[in-house]
Protein backbone atom coordinates (compact mmCIF):
# COMPACT_ATOMS: atom_id res chain seq x y z
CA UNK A 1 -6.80 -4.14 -32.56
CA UNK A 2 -7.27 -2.16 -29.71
CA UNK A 3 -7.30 1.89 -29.86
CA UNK A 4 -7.61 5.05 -27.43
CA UNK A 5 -11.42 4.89 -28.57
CA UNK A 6 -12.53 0.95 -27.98
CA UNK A 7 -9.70 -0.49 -25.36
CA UNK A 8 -11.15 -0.11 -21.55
CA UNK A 9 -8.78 -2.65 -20.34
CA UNK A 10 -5.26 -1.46 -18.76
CA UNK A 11 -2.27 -3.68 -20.90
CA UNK A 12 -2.42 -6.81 -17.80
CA UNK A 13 0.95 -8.21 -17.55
CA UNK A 14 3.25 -5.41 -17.38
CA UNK A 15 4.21 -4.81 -13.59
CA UNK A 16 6.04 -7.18 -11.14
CA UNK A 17 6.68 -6.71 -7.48
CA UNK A 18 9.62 -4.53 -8.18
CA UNK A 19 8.05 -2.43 -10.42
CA UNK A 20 4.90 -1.48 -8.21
CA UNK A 21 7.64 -0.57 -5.22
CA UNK A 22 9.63 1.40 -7.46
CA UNK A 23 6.05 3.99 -8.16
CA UNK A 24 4.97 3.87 -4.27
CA UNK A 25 8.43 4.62 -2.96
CA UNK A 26 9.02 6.93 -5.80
CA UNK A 27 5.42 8.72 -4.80
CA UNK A 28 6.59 9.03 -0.84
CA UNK A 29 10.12 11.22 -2.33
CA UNK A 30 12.70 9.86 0.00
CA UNK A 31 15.54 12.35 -0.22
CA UNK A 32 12.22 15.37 -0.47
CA UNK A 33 10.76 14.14 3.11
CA UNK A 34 14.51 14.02 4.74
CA UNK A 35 15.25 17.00 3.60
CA UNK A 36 12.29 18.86 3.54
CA UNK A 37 9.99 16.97 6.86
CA UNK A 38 12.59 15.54 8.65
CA UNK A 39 14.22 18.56 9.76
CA UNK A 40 11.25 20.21 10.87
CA UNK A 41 9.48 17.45 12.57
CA UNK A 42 12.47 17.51 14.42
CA UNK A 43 12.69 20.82 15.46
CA UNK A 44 8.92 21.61 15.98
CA UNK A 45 8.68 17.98 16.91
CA UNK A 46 9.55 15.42 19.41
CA UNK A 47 13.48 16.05 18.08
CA UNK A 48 15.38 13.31 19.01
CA UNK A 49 12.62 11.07 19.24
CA UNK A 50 11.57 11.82 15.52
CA UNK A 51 13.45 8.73 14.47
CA UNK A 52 11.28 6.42 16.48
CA UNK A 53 8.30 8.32 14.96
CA UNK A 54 8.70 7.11 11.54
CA UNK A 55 9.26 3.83 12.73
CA UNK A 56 6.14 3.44 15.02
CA UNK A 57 4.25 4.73 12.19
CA UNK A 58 5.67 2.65 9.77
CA UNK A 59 4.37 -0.48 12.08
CA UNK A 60 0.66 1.43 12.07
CA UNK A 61 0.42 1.20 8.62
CA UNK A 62 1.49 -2.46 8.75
CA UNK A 63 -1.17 -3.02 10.68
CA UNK A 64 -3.20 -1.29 8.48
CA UNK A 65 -1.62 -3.25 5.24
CA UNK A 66 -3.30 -6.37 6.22
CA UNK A 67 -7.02 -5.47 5.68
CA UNK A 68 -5.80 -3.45 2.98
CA UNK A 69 -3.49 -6.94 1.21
CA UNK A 70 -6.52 -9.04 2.00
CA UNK A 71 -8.75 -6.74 0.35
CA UNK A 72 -6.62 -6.92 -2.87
CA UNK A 73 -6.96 -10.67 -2.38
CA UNK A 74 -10.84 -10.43 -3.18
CA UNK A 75 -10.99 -7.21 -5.34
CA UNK A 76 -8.28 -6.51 -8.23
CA UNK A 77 -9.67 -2.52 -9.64
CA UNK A 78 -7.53 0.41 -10.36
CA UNK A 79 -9.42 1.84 -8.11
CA UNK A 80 -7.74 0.28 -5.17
CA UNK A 81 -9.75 2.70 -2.31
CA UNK A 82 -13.14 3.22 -4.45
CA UNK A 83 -13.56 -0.16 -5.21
CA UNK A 84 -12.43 -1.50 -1.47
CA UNK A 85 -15.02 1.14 0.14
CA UNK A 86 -17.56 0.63 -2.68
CA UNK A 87 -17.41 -3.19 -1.48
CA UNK A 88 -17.27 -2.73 1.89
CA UNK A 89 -19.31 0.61 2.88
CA UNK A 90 -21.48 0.92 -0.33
CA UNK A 91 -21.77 2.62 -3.88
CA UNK A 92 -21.75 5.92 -2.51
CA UNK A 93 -18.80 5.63 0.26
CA UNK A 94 -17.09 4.15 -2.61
CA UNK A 95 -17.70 7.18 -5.20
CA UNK A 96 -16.99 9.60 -1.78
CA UNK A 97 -13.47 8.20 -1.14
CA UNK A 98 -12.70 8.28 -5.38
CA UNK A 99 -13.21 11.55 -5.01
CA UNK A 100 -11.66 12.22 -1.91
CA UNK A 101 -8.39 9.81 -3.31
CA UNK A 102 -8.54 12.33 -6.59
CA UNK A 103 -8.24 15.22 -4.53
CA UNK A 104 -5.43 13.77 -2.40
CA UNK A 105 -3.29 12.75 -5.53
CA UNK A 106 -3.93 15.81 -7.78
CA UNK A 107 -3.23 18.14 -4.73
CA UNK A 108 0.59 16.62 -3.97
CA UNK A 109 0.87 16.90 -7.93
CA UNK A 110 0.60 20.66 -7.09
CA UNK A 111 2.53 20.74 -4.40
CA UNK A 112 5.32 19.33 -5.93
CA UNK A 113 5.21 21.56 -8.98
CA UNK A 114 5.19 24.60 -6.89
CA UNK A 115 8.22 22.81 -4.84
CA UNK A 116 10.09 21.64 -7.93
CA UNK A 117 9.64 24.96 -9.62
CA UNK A 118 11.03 26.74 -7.20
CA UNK A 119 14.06 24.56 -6.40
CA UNK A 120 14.58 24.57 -9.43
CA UNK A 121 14.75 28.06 -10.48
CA UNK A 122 17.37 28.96 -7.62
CA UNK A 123 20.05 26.30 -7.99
CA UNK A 124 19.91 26.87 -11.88
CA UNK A 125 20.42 30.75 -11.55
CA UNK A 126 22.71 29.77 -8.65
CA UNK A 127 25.25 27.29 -10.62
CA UNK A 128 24.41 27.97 -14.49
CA UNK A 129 22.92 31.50 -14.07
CA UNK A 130 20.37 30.74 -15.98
CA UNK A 131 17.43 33.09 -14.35
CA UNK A 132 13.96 32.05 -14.92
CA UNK A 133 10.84 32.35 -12.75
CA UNK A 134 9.82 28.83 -11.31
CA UNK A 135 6.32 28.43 -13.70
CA UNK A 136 8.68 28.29 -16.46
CA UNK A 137 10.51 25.11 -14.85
CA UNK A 138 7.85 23.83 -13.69
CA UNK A 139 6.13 23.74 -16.87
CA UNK A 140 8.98 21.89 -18.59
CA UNK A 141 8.50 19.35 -15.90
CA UNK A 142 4.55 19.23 -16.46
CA UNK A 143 5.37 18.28 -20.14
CA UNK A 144 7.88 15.60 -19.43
CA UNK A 145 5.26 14.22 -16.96
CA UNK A 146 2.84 14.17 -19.15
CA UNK A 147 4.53 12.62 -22.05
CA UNK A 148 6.00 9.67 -19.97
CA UNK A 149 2.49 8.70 -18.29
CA UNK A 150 0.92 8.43 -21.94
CA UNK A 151 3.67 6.15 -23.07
CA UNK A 152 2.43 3.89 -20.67
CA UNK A 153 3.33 2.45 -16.66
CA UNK A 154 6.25 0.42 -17.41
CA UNK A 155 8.19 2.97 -19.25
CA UNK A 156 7.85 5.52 -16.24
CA UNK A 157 8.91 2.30 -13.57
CA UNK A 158 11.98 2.27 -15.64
CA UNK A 159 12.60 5.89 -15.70
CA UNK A 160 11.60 5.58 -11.97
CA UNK A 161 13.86 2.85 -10.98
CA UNK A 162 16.98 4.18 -12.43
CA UNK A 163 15.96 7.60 -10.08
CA UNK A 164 15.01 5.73 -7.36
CA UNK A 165 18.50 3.67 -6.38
CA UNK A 166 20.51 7.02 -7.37
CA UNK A 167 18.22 8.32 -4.42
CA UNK A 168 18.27 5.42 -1.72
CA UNK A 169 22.25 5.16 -2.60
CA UNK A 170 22.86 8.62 -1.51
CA UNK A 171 20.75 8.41 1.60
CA UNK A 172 22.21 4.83 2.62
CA UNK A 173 25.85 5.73 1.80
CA UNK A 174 25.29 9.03 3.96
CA UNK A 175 24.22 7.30 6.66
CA UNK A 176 26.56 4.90 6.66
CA UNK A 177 29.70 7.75 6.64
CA UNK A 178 28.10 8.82 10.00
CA UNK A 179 27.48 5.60 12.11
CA UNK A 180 30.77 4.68 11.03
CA UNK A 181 32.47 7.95 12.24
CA UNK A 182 29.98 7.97 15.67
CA UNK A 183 29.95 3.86 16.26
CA UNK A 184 30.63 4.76 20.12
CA UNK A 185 28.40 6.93 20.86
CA UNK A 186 25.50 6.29 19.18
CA UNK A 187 21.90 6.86 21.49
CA UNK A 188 18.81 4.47 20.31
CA UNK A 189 17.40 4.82 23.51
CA UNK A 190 17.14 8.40 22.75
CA UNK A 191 15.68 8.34 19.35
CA UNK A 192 13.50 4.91 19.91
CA UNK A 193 12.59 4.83 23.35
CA UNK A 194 9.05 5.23 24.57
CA UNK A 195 9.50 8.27 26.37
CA UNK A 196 11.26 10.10 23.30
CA UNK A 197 8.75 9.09 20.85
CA UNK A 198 6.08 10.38 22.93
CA UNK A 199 8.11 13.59 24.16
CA UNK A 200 5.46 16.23 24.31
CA UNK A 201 2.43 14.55 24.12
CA UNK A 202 0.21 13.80 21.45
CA UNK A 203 -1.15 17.80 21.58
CA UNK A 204 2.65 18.99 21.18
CA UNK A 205 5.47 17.28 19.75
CA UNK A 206 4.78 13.96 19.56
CA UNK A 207 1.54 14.81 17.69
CA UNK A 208 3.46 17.18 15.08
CA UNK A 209 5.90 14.57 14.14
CA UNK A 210 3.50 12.01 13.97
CA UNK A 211 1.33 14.14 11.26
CA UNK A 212 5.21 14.58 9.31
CA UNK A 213 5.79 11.02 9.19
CA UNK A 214 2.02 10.05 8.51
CA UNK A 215 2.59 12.87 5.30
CA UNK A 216 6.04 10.98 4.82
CA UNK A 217 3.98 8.07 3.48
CA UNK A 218 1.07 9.79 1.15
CA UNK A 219 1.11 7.18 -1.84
CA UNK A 220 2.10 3.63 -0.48
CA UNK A 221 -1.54 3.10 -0.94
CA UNK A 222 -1.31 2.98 -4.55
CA UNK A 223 0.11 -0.49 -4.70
CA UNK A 224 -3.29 -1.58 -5.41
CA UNK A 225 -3.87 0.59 -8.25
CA UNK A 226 -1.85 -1.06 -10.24
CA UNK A 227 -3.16 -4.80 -9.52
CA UNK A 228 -5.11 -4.80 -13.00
CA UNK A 229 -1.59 -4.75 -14.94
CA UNK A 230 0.53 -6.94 -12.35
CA UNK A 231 1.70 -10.07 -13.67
CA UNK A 232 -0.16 -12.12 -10.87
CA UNK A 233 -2.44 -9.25 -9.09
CA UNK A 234 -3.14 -11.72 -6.13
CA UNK A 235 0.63 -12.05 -4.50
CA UNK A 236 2.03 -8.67 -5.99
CA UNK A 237 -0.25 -6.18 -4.56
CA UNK A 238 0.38 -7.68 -1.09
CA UNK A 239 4.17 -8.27 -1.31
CA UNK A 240 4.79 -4.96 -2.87
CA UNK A 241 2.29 -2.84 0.12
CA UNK A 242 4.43 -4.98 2.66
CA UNK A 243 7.77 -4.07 0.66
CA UNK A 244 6.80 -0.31 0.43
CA UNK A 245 5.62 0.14 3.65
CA UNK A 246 8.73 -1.34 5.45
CA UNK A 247 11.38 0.21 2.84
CA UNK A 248 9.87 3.49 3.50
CA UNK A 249 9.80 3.24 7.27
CA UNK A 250 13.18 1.91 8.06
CA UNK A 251 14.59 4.17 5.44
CA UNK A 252 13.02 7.48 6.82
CA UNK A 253 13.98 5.64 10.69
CA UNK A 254 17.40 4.95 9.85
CA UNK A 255 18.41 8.30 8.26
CA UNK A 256 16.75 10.50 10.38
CA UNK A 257 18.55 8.78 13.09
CA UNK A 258 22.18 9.47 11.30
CA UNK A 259 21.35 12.96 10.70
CA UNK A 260 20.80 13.10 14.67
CA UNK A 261 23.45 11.13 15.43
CA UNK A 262 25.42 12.89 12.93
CA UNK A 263 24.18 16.42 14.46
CA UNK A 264 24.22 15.01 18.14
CA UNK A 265 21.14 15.00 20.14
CA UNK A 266 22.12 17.28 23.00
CA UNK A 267 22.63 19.76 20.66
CA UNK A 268 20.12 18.94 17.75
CA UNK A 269 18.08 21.92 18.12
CA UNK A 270 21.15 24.46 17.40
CA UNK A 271 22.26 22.59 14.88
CA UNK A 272 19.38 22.41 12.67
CA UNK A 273 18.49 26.44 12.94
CA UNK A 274 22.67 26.78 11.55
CA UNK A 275 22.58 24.11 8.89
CA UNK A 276 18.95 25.15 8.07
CA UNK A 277 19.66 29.15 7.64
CA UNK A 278 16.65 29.21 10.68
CA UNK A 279 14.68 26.57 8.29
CA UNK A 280 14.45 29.16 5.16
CA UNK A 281 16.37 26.19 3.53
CA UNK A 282 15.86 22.55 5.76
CA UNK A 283 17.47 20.80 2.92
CA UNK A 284 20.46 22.39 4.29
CA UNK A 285 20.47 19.97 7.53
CA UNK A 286 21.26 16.95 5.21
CA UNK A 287 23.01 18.48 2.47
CA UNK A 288 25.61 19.67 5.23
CA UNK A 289 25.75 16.44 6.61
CA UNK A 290 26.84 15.15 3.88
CA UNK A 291 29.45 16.94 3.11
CA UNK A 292 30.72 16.75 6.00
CA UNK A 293 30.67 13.22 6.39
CA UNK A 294 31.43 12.09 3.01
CA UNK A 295 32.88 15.21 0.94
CA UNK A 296 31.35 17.81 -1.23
CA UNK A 297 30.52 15.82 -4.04
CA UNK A 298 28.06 13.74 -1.93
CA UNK A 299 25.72 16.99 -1.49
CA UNK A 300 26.01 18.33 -4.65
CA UNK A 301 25.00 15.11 -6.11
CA UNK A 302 21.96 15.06 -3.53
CA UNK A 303 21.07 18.62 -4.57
CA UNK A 304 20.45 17.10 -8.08
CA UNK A 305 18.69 13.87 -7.00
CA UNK A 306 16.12 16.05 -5.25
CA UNK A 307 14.67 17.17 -8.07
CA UNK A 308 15.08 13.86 -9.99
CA UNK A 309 13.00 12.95 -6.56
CA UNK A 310 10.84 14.95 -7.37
CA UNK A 311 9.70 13.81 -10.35
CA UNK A 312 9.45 10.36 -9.52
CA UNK A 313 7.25 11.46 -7.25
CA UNK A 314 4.97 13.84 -10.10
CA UNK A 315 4.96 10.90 -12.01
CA UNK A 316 3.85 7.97 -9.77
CA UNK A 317 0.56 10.73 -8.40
CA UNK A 318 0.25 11.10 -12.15
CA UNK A 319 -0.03 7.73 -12.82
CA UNK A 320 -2.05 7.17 -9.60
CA UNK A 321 -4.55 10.39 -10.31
CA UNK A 322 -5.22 8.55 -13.70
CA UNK A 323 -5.89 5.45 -12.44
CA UNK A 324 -8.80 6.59 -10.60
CA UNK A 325 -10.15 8.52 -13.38
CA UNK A 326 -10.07 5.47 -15.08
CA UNK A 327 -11.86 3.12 -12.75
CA UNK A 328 -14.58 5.60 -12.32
CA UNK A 329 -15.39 6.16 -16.31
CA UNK A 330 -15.77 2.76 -16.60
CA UNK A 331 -18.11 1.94 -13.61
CA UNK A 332 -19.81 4.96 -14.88
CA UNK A 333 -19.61 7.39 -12.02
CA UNK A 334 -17.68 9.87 -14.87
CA UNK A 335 -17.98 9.58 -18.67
CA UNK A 336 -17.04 6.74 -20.77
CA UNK A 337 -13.91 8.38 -22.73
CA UNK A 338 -12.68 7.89 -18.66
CA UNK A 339 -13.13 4.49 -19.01
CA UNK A 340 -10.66 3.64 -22.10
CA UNK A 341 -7.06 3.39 -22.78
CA UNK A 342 -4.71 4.37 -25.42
CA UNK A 343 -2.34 1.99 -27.98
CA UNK A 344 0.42 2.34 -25.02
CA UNK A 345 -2.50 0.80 -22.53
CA UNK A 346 -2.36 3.91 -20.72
CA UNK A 347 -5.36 6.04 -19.26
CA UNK A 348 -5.26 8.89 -21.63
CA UNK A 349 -8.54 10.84 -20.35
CA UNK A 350 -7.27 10.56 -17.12
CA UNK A 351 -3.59 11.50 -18.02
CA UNK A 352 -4.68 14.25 -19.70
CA UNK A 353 -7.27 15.80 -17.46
CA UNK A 354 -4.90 15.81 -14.48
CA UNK A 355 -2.13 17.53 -16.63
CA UNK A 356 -4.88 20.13 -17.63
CA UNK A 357 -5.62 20.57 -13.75
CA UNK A 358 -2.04 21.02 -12.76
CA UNK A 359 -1.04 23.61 -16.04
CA UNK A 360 -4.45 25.56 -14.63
CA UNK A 361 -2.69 25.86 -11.18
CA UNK A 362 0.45 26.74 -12.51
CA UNK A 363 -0.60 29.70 -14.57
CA UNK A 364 -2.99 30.61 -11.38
CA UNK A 365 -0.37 31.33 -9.57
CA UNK A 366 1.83 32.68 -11.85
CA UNK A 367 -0.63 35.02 -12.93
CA UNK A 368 -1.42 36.20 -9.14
CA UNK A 369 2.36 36.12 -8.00
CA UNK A 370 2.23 33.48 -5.32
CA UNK A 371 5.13 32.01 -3.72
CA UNK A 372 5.42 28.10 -5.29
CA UNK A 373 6.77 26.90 -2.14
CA UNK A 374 5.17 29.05 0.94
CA UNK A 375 2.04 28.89 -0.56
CA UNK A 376 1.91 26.35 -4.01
CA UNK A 377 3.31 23.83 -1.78
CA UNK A 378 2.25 24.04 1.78
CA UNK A 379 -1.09 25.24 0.74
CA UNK A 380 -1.71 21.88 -0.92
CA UNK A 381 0.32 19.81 0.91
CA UNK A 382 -2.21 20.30 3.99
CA UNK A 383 -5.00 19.45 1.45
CA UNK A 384 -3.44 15.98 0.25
CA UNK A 385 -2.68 15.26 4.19
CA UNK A 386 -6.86 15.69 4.93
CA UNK A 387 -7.87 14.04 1.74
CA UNK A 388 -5.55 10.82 2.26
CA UNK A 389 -6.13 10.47 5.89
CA UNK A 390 -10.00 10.64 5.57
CA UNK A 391 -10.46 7.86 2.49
CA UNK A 392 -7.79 5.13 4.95
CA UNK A 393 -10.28 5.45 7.47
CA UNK A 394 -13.06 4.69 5.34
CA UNK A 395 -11.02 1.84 3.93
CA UNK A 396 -10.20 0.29 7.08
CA UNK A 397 -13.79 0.71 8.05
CA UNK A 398 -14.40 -1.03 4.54
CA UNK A 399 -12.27 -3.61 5.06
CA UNK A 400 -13.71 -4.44 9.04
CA UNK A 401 -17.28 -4.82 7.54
CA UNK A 402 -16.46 -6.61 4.69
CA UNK A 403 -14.47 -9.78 6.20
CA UNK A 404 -17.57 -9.59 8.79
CA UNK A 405 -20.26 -9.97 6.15
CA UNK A 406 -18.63 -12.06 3.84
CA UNK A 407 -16.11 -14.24 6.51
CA UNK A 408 -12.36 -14.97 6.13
């Protein structure tokens, strides 16, 4: 019978297509990037032009999915990046980007503690006036977190799943309200056209939005960490990195165009500093818009689904940050208690290592009196962004030398 001290196998069998989605769209935070990137990428950005952004680097990372699905065709590890790069580039590449992955996924943990904390702690005192500082809230998160990843995967894609169409029904519904109320004069030339998606050059605003939407889609990656519990690793991993990759681009493309359409291009930047408060609160942009366009309700609801948004998206970089930890105890590169499960067929070492890491932060900062969103979660944030980009160029390097050594 297997145990947390003899089981180094994850429980195979327990993810489908859906389920694997649910954790990578769940890890990119929807209704956090539109309300937290969006607004700025658009302002500091390429504006109206940001729309076309997400959607030209939705189709990069398409491109990119195909070495990345074909590698998942010949290699099914938890380790998705450290075993593609190990195969392709070598033992040590391989170990480099496991590291560099860990850093990337425990970093937007923090983040997203500080941002969660913080939100948190203002609209509580705000509607139940209950007034605690953020580490408080975000340590009642970090114990929920914690306590769903040891159950095991499919319990969180549950939890996850139910969060997840709450989210995508807000943001679709929204949307909706405002194409149908500005059918007429709706601009895609504007928003999708060459010349708006490259307004400013890649040096100026093109390049800024470009790095928002590229941080827009930190975690689609991880379809390939779960390949060892999919019920047929071979097709999943590849339908569900298709499947995330083009939910999460037309999503982010199709709202960020209402909210411009909704705002109206020609006077976008105006628009954003009012509904934003200046940007002290960019949430403000879509929360605004949607009570304008569909009633009140509409944005209160939102203002709750972000933080259920949040916590999908602490639980799939949990899940993820494990993962790794996993596949590296048991090729050895960390100990062997890495390299084993628990009854639930969860990575408990891992599990419980990260949550150590991010309760460390936590007091860190609450100890020092640092801001959990100006410096928690942009500090971070910039440090996931490096760490991400860095190991997909190794892997498409990996992937390049591999089909040329090996053929196919």
């Amino acid at each position: 019978m297997s145990n947390s001290s003899t089981d180094t196998g994850l429980r195979k069998g327990r993810l489908g297509v859906v389920g694997i989605v649910f954790f990578v769209v769940a890890a990119a935070a929807p209704l956090l990037g539109m309300t937290g990137a969006v607004p700025v990428a658009m302002l500091l950005g390429n504006q109206a032009g940001t729309p076309g952004t997400y959607l030209a680097v939705g189709l990069i990372l398409l491109v990119f999915s195909v070495g990345y699905a074909a590698m998942s065709q010949k290699v099914t590890n938890t380790g998705a990046f450290f075993a593609y790069v190990g195969k392709g580039l070598g033992k040590h590449a391989g170990v480099a980007s496991a590291f560099a992955s860990l850093v990337g996924y425990i970093t937007i943990q923090l983040a997203i503690y500080g941002f969660i904390g913080g939100v948190l702690s203002g609209q509580m005192e705000a509607s139940a006036g209950i007034a605690l500082p953020w580490y408080v809230w975000a340590v009642i998160v970090w114990v929920a977190v914690t306590a769903l990843s040891l159950l095991s995967v499919d319990v969180g894609a549950k939890v996850l799943g139910v969060l997840m169409i709450a989210e995508l029904l807000t943001l679709v519904i929204t949307s909706t309200a405002v194409f149908l109320n500005h059918g007429s004069s709706m601009n895609f030339g504007n928003s999708f056209g060459f010349d708006a998606v490259f307004a400013g050059g890649f040096g100026g605003g093109a390049g800024i939005a470009i790095a928002f939407a590229f941080a827009s889609f930190i975690g689609f990656e991880s379809t390939a960490i779960y390949g060892e519990e999919a019920k047929d690793p071979k097709k999943a991993v590849r339908r569900a990195t298709y499947w995330a990759v083009g939910i999460i681009a037309g999503l982010f493309a199709i709202v960020s165009f209402a909210m411009m359409t909704g705002m109206g291009s020609s006077d976008a930047i105006n628009q954003i500093l009012e509904r934003s408060d200046g940007l002290a609160n960019p949430a403000g942009v879509l929360f605004s818009l949607a009570e304008q366009y569909v009633g009140p309700w509409m944005s209160t609801l939102m203002q709750v689904l972000i933080i259920t948004s949040l916590f999908a998206g602490l639980l799939a970089f949990q899940n993820a940050g494990a993962r790794y930890f996993f596949a590296m105890g048991r090729s050895g590169v960390l100990g062997k208690s890495f390299g084993q499960t628990n009854a639930s067929g969860a990575p408990q070492s891992g599990v419980i290592l990260t949550s150590v890491l991010a309760a460390a932060v936590i007091v860190i900062f609450a100890v020092t009196g640092l801001d959990p969103i100006l410096n928690l979660f942009f500090w971070f944030s910039a440090v996931t962004s490096i760490a991400i980009f860095f190991v997909e160029i190794l892997v498409s390097l990996a992937v390049v030398k591999f089909f040329r050594t090996e053929g196919g």
